[in-house]
Protein backbone atom coordinates (compact mmCIF):
# COMPACT_ATOMS: atom_id res chain seq x y z
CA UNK A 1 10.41 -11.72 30.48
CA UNK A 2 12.02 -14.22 33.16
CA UNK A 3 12.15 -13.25 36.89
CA UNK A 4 15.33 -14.24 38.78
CA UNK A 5 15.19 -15.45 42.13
CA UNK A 6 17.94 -15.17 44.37
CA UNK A 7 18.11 -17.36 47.61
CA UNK A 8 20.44 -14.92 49.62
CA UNK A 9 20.81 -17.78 52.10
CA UNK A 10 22.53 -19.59 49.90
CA UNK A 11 24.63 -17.75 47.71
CA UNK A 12 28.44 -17.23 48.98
CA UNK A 13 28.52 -14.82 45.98
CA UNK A 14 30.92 -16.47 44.09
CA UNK A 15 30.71 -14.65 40.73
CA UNK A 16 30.18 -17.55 38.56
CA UNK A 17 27.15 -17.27 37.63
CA UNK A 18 28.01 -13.53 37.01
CA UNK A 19 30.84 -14.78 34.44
CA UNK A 20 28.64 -17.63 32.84
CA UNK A 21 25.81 -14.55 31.93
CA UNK A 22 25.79 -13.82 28.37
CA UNK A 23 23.43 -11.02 28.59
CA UNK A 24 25.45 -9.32 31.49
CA UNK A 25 22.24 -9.40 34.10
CA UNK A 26 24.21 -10.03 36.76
CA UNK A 27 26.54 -8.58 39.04
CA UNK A 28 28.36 -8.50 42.31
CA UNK A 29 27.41 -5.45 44.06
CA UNK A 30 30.00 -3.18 46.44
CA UNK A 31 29.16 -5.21 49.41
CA UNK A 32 29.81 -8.53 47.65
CA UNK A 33 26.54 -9.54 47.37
CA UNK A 34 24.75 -10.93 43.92
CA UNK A 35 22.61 -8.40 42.91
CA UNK A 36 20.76 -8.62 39.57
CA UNK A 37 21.38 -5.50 37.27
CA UNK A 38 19.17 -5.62 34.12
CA UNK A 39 16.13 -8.12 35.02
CA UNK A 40 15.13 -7.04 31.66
CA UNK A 41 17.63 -8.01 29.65
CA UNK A 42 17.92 -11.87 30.75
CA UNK A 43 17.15 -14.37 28.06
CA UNK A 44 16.03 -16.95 30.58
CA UNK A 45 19.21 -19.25 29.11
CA UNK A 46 19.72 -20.72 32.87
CA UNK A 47 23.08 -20.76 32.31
CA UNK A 48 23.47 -19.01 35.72
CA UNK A 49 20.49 -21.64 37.61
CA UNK A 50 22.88 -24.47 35.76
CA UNK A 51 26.21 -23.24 36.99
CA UNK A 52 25.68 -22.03 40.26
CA UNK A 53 27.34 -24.30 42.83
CA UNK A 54 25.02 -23.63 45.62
CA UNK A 55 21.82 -24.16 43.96
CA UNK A 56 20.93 -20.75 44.87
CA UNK A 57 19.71 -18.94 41.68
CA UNK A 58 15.93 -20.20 40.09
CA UNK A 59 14.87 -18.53 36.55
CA UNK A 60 10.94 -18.43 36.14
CA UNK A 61 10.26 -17.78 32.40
CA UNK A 62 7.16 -15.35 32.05
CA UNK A 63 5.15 -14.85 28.92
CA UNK A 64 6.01 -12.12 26.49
């Protein structure tokens, strides 16, 4: 399973990693924050770490 770390610092919660997830992990919560949904479900593709603007997203792939 892969961990997602969020630097909070960083993100200005622009939703694109939340559009670039296939596996629909992520999501912007009420207060427009980046909130990860289904931890559990990511595939560790990095397409969010890759696509995120501010650098602000790290995936850490754990053994199965």
């Amino acid at each position: 399973m892969a961990k997602i770390i969020i630097n909070n610092g960083w993100c200005k919660s622009c939703g694109i990693c939340v559009d670039f997830c296939p596996t629909d992990v992520l999501e912007i919560d009420i207060s427009g924050k980046l909130k990860v949904k289904d931890e559990e479900d990511c595939i560790a593709c990095k397409l969010c770490e890759l696509r995120c603007p501010d650098l602000a997203i790290e995936i850490e792939e754990g053994e199965e």
